[in-house]
Protein backbone atom coordinates (compact mmCIF):
# COMPACT_ATOMS: atom_id res chain seq x y z
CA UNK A 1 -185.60 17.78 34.94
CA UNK A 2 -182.59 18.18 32.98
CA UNK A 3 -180.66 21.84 32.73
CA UNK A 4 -177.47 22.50 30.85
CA UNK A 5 -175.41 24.85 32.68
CA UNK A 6 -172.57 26.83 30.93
CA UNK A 7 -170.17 27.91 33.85
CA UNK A 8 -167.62 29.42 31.93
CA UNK A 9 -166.62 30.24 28.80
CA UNK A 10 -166.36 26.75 27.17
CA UNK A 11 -167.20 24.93 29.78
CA UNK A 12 -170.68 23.06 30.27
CA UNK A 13 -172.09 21.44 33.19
CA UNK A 14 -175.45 19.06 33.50
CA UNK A 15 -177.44 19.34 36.19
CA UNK A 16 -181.12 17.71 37.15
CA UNK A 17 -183.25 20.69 38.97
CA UNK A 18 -187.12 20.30 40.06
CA UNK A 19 -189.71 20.64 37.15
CA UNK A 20 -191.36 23.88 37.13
CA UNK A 21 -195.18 22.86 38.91
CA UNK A 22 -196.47 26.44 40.22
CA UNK A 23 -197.87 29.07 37.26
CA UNK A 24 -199.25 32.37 37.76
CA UNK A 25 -202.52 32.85 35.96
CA UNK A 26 -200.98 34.79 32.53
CA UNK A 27 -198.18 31.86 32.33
CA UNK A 28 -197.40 28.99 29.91
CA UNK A 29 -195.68 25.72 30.94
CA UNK A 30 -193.50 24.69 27.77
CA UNK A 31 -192.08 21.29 27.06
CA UNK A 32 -188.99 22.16 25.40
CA UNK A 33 -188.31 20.11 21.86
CA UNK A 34 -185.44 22.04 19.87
CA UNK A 35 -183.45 24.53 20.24
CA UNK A 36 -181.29 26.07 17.80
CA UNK A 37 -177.20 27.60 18.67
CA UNK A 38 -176.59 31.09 17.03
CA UNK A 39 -173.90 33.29 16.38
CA UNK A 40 -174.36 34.84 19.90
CA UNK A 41 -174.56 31.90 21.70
CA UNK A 42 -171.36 30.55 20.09
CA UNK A 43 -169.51 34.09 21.67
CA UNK A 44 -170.81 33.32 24.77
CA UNK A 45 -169.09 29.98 24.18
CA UNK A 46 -165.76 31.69 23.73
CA UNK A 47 -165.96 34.35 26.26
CA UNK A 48 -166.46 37.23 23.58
CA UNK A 49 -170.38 38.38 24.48
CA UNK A 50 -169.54 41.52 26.61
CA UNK A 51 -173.32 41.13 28.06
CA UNK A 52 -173.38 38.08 29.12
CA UNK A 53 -172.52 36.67 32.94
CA UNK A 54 -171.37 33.22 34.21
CA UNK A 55 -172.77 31.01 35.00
CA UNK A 56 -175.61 30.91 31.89
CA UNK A 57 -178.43 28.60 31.00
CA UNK A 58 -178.16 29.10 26.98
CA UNK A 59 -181.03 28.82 24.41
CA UNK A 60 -183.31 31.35 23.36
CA UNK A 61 -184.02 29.82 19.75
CA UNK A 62 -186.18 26.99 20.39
CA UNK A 63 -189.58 25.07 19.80
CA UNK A 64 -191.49 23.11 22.30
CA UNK A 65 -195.03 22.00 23.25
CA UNK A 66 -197.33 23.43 25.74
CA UNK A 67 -197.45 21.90 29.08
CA UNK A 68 -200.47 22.92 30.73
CA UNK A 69 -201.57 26.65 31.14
CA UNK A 70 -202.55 29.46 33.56
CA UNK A 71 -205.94 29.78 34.49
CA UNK A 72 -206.26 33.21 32.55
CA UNK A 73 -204.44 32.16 29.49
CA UNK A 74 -206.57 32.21 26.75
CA UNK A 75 -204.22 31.86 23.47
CA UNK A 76 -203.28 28.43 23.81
CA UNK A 77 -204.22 24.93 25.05
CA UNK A 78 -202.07 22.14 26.71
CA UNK A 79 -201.09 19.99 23.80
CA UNK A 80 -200.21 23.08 20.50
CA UNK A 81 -196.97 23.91 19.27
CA UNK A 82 -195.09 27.63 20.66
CA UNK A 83 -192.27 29.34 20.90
CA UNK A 84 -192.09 32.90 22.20
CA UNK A 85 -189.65 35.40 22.65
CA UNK A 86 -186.92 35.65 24.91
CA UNK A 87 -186.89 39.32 25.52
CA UNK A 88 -187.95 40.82 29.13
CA UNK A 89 -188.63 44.34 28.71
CA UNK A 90 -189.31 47.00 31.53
CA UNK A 91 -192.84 48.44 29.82
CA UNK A 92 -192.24 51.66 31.76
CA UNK A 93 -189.07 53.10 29.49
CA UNK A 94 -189.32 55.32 26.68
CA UNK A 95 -188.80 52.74 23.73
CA UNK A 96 -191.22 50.61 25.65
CA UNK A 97 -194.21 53.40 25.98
CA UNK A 98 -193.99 53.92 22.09
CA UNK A 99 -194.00 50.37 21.39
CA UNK A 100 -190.36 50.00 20.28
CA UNK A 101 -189.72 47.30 23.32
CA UNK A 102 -187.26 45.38 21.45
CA UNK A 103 -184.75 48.32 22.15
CA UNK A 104 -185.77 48.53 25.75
CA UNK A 105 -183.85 50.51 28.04
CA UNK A 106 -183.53 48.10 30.52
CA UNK A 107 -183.63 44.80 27.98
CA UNK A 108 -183.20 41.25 29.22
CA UNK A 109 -182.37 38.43 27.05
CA UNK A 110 -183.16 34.71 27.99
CA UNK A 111 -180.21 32.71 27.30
CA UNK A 112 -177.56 36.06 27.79
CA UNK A 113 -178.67 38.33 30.49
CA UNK A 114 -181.13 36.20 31.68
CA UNK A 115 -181.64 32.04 32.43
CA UNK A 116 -182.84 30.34 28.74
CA UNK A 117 -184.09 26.95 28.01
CA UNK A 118 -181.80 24.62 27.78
CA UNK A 119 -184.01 22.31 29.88
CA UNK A 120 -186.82 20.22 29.73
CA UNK A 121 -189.68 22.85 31.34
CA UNK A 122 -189.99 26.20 30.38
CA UNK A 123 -192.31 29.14 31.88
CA UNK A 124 -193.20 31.89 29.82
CA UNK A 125 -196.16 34.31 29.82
CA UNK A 126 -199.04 34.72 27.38
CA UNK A 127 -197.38 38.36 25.67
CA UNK A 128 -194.78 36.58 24.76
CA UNK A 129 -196.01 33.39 23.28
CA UNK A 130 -196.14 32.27 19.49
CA UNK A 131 -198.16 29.57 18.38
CA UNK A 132 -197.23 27.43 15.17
CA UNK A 133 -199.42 25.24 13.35
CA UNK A 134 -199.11 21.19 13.68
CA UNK A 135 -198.22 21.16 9.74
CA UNK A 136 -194.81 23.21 10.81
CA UNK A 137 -192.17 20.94 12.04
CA UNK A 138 -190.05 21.13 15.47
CA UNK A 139 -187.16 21.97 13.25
CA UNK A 140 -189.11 25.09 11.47
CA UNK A 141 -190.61 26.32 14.70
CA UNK A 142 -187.22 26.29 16.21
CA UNK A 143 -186.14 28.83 13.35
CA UNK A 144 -188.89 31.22 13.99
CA UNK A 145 -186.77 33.45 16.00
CA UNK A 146 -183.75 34.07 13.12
CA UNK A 147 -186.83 34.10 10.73
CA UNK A 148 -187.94 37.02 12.88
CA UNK A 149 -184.61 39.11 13.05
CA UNK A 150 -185.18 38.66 9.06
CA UNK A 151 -189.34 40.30 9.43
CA UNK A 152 -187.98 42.76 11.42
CA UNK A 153 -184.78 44.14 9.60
CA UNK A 154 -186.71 44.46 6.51
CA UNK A 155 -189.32 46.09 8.20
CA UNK A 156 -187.01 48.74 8.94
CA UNK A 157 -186.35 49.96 5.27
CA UNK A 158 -189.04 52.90 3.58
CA UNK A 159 -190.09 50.12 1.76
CA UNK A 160 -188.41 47.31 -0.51
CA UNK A 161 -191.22 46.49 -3.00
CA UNK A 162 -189.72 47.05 -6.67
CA UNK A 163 -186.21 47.85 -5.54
CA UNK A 164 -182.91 46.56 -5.63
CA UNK A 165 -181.47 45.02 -2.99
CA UNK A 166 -178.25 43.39 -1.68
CA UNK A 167 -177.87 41.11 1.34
CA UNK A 168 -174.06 41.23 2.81
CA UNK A 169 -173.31 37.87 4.97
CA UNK A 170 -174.75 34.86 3.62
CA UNK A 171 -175.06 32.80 6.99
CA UNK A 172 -178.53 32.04 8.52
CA UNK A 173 -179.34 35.15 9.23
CA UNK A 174 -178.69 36.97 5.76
CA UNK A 175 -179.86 34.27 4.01
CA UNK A 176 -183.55 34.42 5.84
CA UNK A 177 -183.14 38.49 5.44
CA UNK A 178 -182.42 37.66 1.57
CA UNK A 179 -185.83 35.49 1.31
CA UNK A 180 -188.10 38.29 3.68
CA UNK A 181 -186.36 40.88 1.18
CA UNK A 182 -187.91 38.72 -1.87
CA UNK A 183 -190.92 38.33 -0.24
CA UNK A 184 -191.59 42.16 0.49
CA UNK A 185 -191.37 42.74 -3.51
CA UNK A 186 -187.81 43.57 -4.62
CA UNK A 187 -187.37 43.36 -7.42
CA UNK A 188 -183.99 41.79 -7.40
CA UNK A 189 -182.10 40.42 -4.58
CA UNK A 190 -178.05 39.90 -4.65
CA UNK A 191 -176.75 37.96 -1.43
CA UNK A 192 -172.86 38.22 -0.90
CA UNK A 193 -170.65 36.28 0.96
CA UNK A 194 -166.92 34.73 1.00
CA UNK A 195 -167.91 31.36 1.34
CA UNK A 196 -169.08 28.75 -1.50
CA UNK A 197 -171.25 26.34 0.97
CA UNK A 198 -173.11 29.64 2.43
CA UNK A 199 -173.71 31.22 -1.28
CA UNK A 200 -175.39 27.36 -2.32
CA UNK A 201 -177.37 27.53 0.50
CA UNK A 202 -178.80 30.39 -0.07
CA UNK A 203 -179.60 28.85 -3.56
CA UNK A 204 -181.40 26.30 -1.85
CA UNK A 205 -183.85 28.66 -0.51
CA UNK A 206 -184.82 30.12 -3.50
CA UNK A 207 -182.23 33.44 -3.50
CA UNK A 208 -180.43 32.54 -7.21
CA UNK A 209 -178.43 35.53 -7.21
CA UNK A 210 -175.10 35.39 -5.33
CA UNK A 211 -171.27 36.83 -5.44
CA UNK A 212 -168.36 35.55 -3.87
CA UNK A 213 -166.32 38.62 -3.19
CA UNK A 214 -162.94 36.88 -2.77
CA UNK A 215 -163.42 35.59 -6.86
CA UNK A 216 -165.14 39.05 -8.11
CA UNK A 217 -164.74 42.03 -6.37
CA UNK A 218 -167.98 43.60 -4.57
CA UNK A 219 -168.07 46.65 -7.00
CA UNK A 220 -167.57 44.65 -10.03
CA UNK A 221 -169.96 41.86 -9.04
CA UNK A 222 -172.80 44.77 -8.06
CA UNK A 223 -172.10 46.38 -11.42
CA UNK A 224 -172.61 42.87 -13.84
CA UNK A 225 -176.05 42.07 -11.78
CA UNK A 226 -177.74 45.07 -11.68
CA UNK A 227 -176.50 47.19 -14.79
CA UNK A 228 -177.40 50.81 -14.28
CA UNK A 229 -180.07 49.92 -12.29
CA UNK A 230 -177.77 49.61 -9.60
CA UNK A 231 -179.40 49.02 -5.90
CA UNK A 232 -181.29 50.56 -3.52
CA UNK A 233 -181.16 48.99 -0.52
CA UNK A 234 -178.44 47.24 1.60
CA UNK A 235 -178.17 45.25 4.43
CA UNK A 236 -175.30 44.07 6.37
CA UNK A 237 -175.44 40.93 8.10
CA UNK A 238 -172.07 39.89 8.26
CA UNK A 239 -170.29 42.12 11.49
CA UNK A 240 -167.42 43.26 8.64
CA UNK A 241 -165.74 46.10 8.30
CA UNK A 242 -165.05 45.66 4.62
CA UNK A 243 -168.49 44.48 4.00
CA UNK A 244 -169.99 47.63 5.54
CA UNK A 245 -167.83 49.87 3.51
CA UNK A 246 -168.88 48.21 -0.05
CA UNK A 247 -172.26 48.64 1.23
CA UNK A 248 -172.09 52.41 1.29
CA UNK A 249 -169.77 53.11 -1.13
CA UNK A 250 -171.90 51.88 -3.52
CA UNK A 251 -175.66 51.91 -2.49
CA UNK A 252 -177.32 54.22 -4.85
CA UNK A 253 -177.43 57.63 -3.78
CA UNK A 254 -180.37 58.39 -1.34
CA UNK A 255 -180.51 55.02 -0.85
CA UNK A 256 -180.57 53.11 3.11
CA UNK A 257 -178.24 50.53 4.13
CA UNK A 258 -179.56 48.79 7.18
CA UNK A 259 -177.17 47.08 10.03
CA UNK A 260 -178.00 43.88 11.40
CA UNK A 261 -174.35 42.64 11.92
CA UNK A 262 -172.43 42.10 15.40
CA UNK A 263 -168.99 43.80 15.39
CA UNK A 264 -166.46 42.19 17.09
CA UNK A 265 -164.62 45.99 16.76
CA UNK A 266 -166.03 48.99 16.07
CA UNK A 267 -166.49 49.78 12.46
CA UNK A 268 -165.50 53.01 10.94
CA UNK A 269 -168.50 54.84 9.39
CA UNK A 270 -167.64 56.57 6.01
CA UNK A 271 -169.38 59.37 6.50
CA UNK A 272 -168.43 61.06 3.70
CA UNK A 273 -170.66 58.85 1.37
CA UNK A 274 -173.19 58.96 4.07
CA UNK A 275 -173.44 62.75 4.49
CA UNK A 276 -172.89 63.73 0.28
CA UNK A 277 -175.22 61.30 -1.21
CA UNK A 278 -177.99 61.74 1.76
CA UNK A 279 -177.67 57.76 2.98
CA UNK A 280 -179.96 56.74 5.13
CA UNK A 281 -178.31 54.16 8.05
CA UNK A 282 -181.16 52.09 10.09
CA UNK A 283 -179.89 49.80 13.45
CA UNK A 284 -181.79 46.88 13.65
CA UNK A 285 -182.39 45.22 17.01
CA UNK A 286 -183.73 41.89 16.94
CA UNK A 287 -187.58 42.07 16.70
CA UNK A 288 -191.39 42.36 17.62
CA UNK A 289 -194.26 40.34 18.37
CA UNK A 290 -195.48 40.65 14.92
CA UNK A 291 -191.90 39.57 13.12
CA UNK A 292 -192.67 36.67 15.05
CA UNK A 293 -196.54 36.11 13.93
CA UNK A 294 -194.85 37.15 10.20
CA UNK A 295 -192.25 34.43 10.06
CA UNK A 296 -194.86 31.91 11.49
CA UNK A 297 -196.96 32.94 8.82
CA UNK A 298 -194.48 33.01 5.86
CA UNK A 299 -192.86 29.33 6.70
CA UNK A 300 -196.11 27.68 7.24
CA UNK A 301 -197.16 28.79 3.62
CA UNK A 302 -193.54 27.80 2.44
CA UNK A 303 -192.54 31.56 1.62
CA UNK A 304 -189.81 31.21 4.13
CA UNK A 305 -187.38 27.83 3.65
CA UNK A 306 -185.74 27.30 6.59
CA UNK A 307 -184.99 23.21 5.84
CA UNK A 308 -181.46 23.63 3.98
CA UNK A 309 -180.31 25.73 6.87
CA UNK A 310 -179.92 23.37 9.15
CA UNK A 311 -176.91 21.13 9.65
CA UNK A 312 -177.10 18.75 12.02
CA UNK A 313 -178.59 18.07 15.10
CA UNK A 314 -177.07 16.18 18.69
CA UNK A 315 -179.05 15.01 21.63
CA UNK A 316 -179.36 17.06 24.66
CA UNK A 317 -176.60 15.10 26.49
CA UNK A 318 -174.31 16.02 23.33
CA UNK A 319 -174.53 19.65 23.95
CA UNK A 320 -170.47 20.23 24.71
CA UNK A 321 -170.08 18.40 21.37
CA UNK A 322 -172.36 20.65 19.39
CA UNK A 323 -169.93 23.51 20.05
CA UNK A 324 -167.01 21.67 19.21
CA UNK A 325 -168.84 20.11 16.32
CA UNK A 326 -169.05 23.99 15.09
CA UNK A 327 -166.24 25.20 15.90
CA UNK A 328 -164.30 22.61 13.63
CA UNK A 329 -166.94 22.96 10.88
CA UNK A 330 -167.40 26.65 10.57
CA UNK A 331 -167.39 27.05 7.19
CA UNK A 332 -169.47 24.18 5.96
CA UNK A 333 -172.48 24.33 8.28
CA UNK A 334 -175.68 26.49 9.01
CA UNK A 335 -177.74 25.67 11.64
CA UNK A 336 -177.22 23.57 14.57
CA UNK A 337 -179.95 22.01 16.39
CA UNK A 338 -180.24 20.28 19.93
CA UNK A 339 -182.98 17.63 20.26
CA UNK A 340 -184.38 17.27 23.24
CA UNK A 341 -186.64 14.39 23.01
């Protein structure tokens, strides 16, 4: 079968390795379909992920079809749609005993610390597997995984139904944290970004409300949507130090501003605001098996719109120009999408 290797940063080699045959009885064969590049995987690209070794087999974002099954699975059948997700957690650590295995001690990640699927066969096991329905696409089930990182971050506020909120970073991710905030109840959502193309996107998915903080300044723009009513609740998607500061500067007192963003530095933490208006700051680390069940659930009933977000898709052999293809396009694309078949 067919593996995409990358060797070093930048550099990607194709290689043809032996199917997969043998499975233990809790493990899932997977014929890969899609598979979707994110932000991380594009540091990796450059040399910039601090936790990930060369050589790498990339992907963790990805939708595929099930090959044939161990003889004690019992979610699935040979022939339905999955995906499943890429984390391999110890079970033993603390985070892992009280169910918060997404910030394992000892976490793996397929594709970064561990081998992902950039190849045709894929074993997984049965705890980690997510079925999608037939009426979902390749293309949606492939954006399962950011759709989870958006179930799980706004999971972590006290509760979003009736409040205001504003989404910082309007790429994939804040855009699918923008549409999981609307569908949680708040009562208005406010997605902000620096880019044009990013902000119509996220009009596209049904969030109306947006501010380019280069035209209006982040204060100004806050204080015209909102009124007194100011917001509640903030979230920072965008890895910015300026964007982090707004946040708290101006998220109503008592209020939470949750962190989803990768730094590329270490921000600075105004803990001023924090400590005299009683802030509450939440980390957010990827996700749980129920963001994933949630974001299945949401896109299959069209809650979730994942279509605009995605840009452009190249075939497997392609996958060198995919990078470069995002690299000179930064600012006018979403998603990027391999095909496999």
């Amino acid at each position: 079968m067919r593996q995409a290797v990358m060797i070093s940063p930048g550099k990607i080699e194709f290689d043809e390795i032996h199917a997969p045959k043998e499975l233990k009885p809790n493990e899932i064969l997977l014929k890969i379909q899609r598979i979707g590049i994110c932000g991380s995987d594009i540091h990796v690209y450059h040399g910039e992920h601090p936790a990930t070794p060369y050589p790498v087999v990339q992907g963790h974002e990805y939708s595929a079809v099930v090959e044939a099954v161990g003889k004690e699975v019992k979610l699935v059948q040979p022939g339905q749609r999955a995906t499943a997700r890429p984390q391999l957690v110890c079970g033993e650590c603390g985070p892992c005993k009280r169910g918060q295995y997404n910030a394992c001690q000892s976490l793996k990640v397929q594709g970064f610390q561990a081998p992902g699927v950039a190849q045709d066969y894929f074993i997984v096991t049965e705890d980690r597997l997510v079925v999608f329905p037939d009426s979902m696409s390749f293309e949606q089930g492939a954006m399962i995984e950011p759709a989870a990182v958006g179930a799980h971050s706004t999971s972590r506020s006290r509760g979003l139904a009736g409040k205001n909120v504003v989404v910082s970073g309007a790429g994939t991710i804040g855009n699918l944290v923008a549409q999981f905030a609307r569908a949680r109840g708040a009562k208005k959502v406010l997605i902000t970004d620096i880019n044009d193309f990013k902000l119509e996107k996220a009009v596209e998915c049904g969030i109306q409300n947006t501010l380019n903080v280069l035209k209006i300044p982040f204060e100004k723009g806050v204080r015209d949507f909102f009124g007194d009513e100011g917001y509640q609740v903030g979230f920072e998607a965008a890895g910015v130090q300026a964007s982090l500061d707004a946040l708290i500067a101006n998220v109503e007192k008592g209020g939470e501003v949750i962190i989803l963003g990768v730094y590329a530095q270490n921000p600075v933490v105004n803990m001023y605001f924090v400590g005299e208006h009683e802030l509450s700051l939440f980390g957010s680390m990827m996700y749980k098996q129920e963001d994933y069940l949630e974001a299945v659930s949401l896109i299959s009933q069209g809650k979730i719109i994942t279509e605009p977000l995605v840009s452009k898709h190249f075939p497997f052999e392609k996958y060198p120009e995919a990078y470069r293809f995002i690299e000179d396009n930064s600012d006018k694309i979403m998603k990027v999408m391999i095909d496999m078949v």
